[in-house]
C-alpha atoms as a PDB file:
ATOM      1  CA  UNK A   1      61.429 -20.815 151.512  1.00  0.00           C
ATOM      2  CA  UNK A   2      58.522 -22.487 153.323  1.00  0.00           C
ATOM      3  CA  UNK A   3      58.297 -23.749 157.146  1.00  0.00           C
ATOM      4  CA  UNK A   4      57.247 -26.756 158.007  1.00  0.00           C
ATOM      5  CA  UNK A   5      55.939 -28.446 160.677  1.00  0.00           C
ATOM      6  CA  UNK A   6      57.892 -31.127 161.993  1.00  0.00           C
ATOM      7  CA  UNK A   7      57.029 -34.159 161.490  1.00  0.00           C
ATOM      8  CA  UNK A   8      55.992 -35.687 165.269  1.00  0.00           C
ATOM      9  CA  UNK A   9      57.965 -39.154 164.252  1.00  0.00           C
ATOM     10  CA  UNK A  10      60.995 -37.476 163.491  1.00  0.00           C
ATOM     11  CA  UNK A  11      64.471 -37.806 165.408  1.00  0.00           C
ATOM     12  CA  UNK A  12      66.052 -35.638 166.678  1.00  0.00           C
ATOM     13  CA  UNK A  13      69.495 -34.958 165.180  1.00  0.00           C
ATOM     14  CA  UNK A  14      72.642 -35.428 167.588  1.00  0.00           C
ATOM     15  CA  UNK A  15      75.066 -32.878 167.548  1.00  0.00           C
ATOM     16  CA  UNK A  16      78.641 -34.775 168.143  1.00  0.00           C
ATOM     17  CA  UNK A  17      79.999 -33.773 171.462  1.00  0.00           C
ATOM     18  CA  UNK A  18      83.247 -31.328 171.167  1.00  0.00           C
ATOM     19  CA  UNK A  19      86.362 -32.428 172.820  1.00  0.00           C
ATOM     20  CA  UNK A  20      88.652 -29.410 174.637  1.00  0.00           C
ATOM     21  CA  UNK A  21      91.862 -31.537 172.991  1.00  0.00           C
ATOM     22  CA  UNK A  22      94.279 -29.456 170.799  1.00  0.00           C
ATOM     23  CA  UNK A  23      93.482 -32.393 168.102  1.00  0.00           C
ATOM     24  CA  UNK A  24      90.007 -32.195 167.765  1.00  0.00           C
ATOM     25  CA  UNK A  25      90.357 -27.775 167.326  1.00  0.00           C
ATOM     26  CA  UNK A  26      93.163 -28.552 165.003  1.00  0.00           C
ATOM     27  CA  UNK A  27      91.029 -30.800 162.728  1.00  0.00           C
ATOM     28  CA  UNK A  28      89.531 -27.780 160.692  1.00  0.00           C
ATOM     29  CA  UNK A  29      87.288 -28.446 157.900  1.00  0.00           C
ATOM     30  CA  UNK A  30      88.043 -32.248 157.767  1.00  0.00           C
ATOM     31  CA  UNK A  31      85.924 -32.349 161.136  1.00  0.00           C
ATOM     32  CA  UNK A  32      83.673 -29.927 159.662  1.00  0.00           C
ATOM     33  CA  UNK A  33      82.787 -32.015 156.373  1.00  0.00           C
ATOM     34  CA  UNK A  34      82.773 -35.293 158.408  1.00  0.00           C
ATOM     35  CA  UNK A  35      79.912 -33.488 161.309  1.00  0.00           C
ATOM     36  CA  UNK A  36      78.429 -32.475 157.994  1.00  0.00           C
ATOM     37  CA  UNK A  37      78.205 -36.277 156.037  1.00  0.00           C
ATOM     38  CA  UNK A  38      76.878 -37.389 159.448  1.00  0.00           C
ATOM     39  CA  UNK A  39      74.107 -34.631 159.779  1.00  0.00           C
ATOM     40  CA  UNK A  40      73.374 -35.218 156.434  1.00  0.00           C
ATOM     41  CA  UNK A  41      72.909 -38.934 156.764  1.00  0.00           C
ATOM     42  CA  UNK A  42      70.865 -38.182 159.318  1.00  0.00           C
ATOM     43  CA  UNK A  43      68.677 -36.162 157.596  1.00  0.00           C
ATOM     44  CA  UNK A  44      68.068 -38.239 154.809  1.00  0.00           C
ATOM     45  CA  UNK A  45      67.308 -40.972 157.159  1.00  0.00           C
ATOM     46  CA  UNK A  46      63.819 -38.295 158.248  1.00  0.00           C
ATOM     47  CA  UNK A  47      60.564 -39.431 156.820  1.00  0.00           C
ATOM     48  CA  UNK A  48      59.670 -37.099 154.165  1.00  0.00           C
ATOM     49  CA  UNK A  49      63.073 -36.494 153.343  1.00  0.00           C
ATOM     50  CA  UNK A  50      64.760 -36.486 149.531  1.00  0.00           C
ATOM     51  CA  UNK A  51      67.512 -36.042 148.590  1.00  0.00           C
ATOM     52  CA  UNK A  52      67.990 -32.911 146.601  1.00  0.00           C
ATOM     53  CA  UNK A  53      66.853 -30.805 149.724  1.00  0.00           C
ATOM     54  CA  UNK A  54      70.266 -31.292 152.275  1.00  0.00           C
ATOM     55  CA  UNK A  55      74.054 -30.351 150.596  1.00  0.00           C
ATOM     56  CA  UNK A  56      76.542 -31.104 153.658  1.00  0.00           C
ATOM     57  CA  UNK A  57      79.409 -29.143 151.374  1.00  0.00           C
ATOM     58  CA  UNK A  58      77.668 -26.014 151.613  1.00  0.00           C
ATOM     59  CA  UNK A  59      76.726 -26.699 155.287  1.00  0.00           C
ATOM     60  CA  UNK A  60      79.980 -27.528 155.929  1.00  0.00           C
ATOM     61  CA  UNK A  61      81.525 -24.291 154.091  1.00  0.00           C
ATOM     62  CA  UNK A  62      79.097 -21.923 156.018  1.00  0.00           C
ATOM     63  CA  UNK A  63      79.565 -23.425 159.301  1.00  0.00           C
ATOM     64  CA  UNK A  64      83.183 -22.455 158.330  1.00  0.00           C
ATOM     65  CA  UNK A  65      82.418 -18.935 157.305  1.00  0.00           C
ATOM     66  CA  UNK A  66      80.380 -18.499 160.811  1.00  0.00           C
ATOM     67  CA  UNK A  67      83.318 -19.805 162.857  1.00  0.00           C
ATOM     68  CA  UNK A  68      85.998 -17.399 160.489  1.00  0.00           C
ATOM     69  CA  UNK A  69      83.776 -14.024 161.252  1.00  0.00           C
ATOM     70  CA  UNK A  70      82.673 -14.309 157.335  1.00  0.00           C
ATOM     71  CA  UNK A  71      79.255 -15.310 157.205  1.00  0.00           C
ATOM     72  CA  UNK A  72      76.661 -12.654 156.440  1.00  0.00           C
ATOM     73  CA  UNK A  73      72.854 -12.099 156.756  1.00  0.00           C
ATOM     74  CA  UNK A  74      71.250 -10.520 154.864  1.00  0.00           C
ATOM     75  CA  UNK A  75      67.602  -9.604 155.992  1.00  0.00           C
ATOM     76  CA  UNK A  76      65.960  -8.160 153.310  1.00  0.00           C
ATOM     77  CA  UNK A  77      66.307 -12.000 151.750  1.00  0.00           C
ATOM     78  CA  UNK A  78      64.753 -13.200 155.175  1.00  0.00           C
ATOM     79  CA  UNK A  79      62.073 -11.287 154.615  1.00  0.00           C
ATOM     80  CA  UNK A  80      61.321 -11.806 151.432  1.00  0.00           C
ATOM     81  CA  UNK A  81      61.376 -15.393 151.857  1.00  0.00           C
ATOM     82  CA  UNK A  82      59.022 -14.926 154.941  1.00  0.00           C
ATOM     83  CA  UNK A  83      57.122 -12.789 153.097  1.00  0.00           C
ATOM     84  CA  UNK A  84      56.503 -15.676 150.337  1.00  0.00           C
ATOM     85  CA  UNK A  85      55.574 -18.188 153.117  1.00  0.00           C
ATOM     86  CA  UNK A  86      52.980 -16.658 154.511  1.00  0.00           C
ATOM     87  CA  UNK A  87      51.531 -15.744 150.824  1.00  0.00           C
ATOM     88  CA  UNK A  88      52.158 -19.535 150.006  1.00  0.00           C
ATOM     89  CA  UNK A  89      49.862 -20.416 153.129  1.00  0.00           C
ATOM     90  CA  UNK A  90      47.356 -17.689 152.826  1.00  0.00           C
ATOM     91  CA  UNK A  91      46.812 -18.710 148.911  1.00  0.00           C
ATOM     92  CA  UNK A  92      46.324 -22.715 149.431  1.00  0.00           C
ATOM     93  CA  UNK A  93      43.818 -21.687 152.236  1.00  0.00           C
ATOM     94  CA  UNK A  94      41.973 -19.670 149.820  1.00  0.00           C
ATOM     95  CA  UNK A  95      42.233 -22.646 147.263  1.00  0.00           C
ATOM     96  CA  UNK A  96      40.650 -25.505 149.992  1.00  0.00           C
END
């Protein structure tokens, strides 16, 4: 897992506003899958972007398991990953 900085021409992605209607709560995971294809678009659409780095399914199934109560962290993975980062960074510094 590596951070990034963003890139300084990049947009901003747009969150689509939530309606308080019974229809729009009731849509379930077609809304979810549909915010998810548009996210995803959007991120394709960034500079730098390719495609094998953004699945909207899986975003879309664990924006589900946050809403259900499901969705679990696990920080030992966290911190490995963070962990690997900073090695990643500290090793091409020594390489330059």
């Amino acid at each position: 897992m590596k951070i990034d900085q963003p890139a300084s021409s990049a947009t901003p992605l747009i969150r689509p506003a939530k309606s308080g209607s019974a229809s729009a709560s009731s849509a379930g995971a077609t809304g979810s899958s549909k915010d998810a294809a548009q996210v995803s678009a959007q991120v394709h659409s960034l500079p730098g972007s390719t495609s094998g780095d953004f699945d909207a399914a899986r975003v879309a199934a664990i924006r589900e398991d946050i809403r259900a109560g499901r969705y679990q962290v696990n920080p030992e993975r966290i911190a490995d990953g963070l962990m690997d980062s900073v090695r990643d960074l500290l090793d091409s510094r020594k390489n330059s």
